[in-house]
Protein backbone atom coordinates (compact mmCIF):
# COMPACT_ATOMS: atom_id res chain seq x y z
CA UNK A 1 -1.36 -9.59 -13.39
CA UNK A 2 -0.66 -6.76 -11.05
CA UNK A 3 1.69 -3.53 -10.35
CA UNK A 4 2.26 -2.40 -6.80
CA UNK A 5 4.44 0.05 -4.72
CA UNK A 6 6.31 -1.29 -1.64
CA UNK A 7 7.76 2.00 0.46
CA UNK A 8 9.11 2.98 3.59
CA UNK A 9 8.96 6.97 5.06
CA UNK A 10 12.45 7.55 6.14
CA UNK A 11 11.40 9.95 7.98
CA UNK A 12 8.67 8.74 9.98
CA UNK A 13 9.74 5.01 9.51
CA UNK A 14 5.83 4.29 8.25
CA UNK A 15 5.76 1.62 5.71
CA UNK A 16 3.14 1.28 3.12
CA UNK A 17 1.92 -0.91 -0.45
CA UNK A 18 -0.24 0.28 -2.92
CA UNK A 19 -1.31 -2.32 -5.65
CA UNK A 20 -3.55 -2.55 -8.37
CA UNK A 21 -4.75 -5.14 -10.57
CA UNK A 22 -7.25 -6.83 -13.44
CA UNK A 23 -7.88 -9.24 -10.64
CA UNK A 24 -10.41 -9.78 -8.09
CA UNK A 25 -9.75 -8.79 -4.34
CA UNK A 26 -5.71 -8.07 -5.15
CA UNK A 27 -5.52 -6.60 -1.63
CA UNK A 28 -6.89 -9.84 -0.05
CA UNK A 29 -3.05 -11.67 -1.36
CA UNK A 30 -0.75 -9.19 -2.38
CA UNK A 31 0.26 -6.83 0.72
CA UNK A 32 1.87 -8.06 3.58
CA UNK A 33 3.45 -5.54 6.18
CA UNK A 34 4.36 -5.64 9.78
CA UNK A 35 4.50 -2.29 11.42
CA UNK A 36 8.23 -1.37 12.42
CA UNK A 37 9.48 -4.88 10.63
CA UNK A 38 8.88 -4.49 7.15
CA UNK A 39 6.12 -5.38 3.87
CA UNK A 40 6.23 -7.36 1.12
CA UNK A 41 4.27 -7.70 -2.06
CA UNK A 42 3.95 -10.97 -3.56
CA UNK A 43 2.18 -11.05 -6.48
CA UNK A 44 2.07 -12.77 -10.57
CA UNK A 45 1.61 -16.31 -10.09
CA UNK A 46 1.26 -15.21 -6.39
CA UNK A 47 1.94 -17.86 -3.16
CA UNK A 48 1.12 -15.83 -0.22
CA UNK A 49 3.93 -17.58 1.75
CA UNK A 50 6.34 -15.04 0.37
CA UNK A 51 4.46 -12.51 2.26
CA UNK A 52 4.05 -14.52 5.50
CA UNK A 53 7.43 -16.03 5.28
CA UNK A 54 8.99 -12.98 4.56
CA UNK A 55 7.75 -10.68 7.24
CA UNK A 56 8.79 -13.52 9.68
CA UNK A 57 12.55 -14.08 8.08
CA UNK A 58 12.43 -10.06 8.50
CA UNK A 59 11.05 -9.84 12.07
CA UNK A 60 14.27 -12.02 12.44
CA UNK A 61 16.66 -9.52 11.36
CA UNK A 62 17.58 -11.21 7.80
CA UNK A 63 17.87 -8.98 5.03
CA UNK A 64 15.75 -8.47 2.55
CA UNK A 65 18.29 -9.76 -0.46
CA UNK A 66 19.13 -13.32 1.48
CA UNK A 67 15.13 -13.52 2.28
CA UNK A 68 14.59 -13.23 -1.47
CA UNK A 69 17.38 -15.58 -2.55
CA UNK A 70 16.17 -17.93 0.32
CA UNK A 71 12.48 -17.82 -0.85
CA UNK A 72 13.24 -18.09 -4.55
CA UNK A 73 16.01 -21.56 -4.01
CA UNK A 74 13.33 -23.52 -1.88
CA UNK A 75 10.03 -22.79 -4.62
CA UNK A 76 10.32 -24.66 -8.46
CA UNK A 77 7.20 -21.99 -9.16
CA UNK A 78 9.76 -19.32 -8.74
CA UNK A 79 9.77 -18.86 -12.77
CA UNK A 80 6.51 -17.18 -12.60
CA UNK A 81 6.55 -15.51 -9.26
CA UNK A 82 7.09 -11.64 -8.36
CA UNK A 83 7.73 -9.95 -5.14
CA UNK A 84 9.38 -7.14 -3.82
CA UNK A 85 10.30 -6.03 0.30
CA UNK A 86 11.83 -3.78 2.48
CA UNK A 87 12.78 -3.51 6.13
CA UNK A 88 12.19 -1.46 8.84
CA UNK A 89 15.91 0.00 7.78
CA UNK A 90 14.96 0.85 3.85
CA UNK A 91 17.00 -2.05 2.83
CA UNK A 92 14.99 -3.19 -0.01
CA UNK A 93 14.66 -6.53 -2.72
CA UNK A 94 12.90 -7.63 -5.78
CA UNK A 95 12.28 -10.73 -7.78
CA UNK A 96 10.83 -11.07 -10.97
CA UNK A 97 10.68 -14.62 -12.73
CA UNK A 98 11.71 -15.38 -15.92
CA UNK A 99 8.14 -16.75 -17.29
CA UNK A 100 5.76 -13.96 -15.55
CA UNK A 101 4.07 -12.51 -18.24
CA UNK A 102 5.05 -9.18 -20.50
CA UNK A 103 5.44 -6.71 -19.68
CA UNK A 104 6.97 -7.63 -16.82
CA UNK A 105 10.23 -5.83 -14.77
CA UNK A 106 10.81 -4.01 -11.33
CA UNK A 107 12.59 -0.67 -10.24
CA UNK A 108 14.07 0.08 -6.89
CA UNK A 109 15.07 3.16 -5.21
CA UNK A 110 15.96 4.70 -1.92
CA UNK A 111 12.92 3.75 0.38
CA UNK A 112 10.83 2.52 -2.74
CA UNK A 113 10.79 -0.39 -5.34
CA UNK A 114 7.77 -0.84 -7.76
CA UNK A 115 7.08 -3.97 -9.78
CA UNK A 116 4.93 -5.46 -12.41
CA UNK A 117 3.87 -7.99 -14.12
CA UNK A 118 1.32 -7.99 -17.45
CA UNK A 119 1.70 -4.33 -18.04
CA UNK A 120 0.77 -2.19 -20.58
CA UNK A 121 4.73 -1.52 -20.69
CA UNK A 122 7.54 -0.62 -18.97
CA UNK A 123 6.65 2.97 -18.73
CA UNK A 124 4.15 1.74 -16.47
CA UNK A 125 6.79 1.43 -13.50
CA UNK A 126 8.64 4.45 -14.65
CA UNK A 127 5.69 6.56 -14.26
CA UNK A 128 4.66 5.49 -10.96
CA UNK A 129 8.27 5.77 -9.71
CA UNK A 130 8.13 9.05 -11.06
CA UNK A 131 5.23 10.36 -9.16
CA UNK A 132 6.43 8.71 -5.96
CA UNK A 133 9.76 10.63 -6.07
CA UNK A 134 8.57 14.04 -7.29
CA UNK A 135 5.83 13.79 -4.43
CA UNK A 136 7.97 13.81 -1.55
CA UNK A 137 5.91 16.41 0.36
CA UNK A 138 2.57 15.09 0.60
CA UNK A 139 1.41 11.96 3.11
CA UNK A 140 2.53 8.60 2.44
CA UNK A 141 -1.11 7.52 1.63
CA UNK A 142 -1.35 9.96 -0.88
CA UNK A 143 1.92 9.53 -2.27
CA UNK A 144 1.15 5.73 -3.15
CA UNK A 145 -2.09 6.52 -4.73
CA UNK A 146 -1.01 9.70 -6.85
CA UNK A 147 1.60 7.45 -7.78
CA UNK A 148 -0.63 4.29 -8.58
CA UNK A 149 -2.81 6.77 -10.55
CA UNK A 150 -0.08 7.63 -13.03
CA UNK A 151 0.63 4.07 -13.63
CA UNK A 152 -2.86 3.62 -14.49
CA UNK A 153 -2.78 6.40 -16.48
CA UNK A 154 0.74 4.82 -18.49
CA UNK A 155 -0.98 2.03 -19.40
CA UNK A 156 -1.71 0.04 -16.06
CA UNK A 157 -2.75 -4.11 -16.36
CA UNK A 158 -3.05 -4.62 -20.38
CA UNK A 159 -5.89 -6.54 -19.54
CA UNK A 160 -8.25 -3.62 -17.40
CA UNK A 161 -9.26 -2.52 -14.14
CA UNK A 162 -10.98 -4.91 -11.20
CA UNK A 163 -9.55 -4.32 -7.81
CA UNK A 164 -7.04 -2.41 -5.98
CA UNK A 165 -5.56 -1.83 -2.40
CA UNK A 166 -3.81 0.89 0.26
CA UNK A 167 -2.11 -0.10 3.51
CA UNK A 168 -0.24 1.79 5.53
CA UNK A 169 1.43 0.79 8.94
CA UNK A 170 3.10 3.06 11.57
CA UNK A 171 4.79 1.59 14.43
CA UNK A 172 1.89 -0.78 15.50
CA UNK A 173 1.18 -4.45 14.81
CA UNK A 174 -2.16 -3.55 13.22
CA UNK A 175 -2.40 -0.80 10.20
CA UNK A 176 -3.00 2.86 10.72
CA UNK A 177 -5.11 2.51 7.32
CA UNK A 178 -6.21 -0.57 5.47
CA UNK A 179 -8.33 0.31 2.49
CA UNK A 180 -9.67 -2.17 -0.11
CA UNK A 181 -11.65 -2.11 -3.61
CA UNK A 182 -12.21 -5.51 -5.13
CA UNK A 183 -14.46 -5.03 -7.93
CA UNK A 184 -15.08 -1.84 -9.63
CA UNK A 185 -14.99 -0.27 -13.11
CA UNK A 186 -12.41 2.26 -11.48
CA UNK A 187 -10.69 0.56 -9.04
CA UNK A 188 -8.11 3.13 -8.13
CA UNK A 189 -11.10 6.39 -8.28
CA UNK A 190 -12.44 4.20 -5.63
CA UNK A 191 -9.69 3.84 -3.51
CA UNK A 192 -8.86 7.78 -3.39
CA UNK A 193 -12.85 8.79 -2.01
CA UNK A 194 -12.34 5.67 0.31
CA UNK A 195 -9.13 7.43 1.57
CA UNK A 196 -11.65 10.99 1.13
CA UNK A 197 -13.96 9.64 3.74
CA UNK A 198 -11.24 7.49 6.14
CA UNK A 199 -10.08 11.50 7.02
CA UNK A 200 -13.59 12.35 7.32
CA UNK A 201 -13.79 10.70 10.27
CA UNK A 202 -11.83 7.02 10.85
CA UNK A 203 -7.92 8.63 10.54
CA UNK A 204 -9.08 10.93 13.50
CA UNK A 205 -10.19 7.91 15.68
CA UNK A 206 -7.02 6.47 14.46
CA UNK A 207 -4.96 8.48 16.02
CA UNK A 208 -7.08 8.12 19.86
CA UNK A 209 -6.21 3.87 19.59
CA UNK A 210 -4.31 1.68 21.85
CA UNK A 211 -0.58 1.33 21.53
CA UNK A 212 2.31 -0.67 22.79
CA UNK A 213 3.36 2.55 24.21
CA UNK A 214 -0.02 3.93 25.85
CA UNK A 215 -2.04 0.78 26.25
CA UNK A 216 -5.55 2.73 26.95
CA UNK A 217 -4.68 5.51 24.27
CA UNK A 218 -7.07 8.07 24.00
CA UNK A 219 -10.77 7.69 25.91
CA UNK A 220 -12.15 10.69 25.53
CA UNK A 221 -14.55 11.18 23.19
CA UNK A 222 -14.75 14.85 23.57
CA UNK A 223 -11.08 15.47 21.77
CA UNK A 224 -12.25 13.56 18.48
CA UNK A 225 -15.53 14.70 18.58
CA UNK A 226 -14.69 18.35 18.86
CA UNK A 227 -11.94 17.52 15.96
CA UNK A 228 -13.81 16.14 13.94
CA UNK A 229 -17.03 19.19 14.53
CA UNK A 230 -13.88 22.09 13.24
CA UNK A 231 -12.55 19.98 10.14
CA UNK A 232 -16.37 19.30 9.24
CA UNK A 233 -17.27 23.15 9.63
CA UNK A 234 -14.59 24.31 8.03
CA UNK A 235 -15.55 21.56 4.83
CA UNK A 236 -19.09 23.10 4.98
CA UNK A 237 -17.60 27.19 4.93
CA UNK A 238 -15.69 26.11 1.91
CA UNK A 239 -18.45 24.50 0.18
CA UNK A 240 -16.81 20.93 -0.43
CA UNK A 241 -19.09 18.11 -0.31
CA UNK A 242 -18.62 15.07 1.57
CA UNK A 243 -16.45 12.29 -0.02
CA UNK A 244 -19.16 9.52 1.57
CA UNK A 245 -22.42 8.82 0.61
CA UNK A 246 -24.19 8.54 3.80
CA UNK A 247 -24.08 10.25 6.98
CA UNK A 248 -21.58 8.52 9.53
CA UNK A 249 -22.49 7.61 12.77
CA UNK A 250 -21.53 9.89 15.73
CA UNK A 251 -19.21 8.25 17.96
């Protein structure tokens, strides 16, 4: 009941999923990722132990073709599950049952695999692997959701639009973005002004937070503040409104 994207930046090593669905709160079930181990999308007649499972069997150094095979032998639900993962390498896997529901199918790629399951066709998956590959230049975040978009736009869930989701991990145990719509008309119009305001403001303090490798990150205020005063100023000289709908808080 669900399409999603499961990438890795080679560059960067930053590993994101998009997914979108005719399905309430899809990002509360599908995504999975640990930054600098690896993310998984589990998803059709989804069991969230795929995710968890997975992310530990990669954390352990297993690859991501024996974690499938392993996952798939020990569940008699396999029939009508999907999921797709890759490592902190771009060694990537997918898995689609038998008895999941037309259209149903996965691609994979260097870096990328995108899978489905009750699509409006196969050209579904094509398009969003498309996008992904011919959008190369632009941010992870936005590749995912320019990608996601042209799904949708190919047909998406046969059945609608409900919910959809955006994470995106760097090299941290908790996500550099984590973005959710659970019940809208356009789930996936959502999702890009969320991402709209998250760079108003919340990507900047991002970038300030704690890490494994500078424990107190950044403390002082006056660097995001006066980052966040230019990139507003220079929104307001170019006469582009605000993505949010209320004024945010000052930190």
């Amino acid at each position: 009941m669900t399409w999603s994207i499961v990438a890795r930046d080679p560059e960067a090593g930053h590993l994101g999923i998009a997914v979108a669905s005719r399905f309430f709160a899809v990002g509360c079930l599908v995504p999975h990722i640990r930054g600098r181990i690896g993310a998984v999308a589990t998803q059709a007649f989804v069991s969230p132990l795929y995710g968890i499972d997975g992310l530990a069997a990669l954390a352990s150094g297993q690859a991501p073709a024996d974690i499938l095979r392993g996952l798939t032998a020990r569940d008699e639900g396999r029939d009508q599950r999907q999921f797709h993962l890759i490592d902190a390498r771009g060694r990537n896997a997918a898995f689609t049952g038998a008895r999941c529901i037309d259209w149903a199918g996965h691609l994979i790629g260097d870096d990328i695999s995108v899978a489905g399951n009750m699509l409006g066709g196969p050209q579904v998956l094509e398009k969003t692997l498309a996008v992904y590959r011919k959008t190369s230049r632009l941010p992870l975040a936005e590749r995912l959701l320019e990608s996601m978009q042209a799904g949708e736009d190919a047909g998406g869930d046969k059945r609608g639009r409900q919910s959809a989701a955006l994470l995106v991990y760097r090299d941290q145990d908790y996500a550099w973005l984590n973005i959710r719509v659970d019940d809208h008309a356009d789930p996936l119009g959502e999702l890009r002004r969320l991402y709209a305001v998250a760079q108003e403001r919340y990507l900047h303090v991002a970038e300030t937070m704690a890490t494994r490798q500078n424990p107190s990150g950044l403390i002082d205020r006056r660097v995001i503040d006066e980052k966040i005063a230019t990139l507003e100023a220079a929104r307001i000289a170019e006469g582009r409104p605000s993505a949010s709908f209320a004024t945010p808080l000052k930190l």
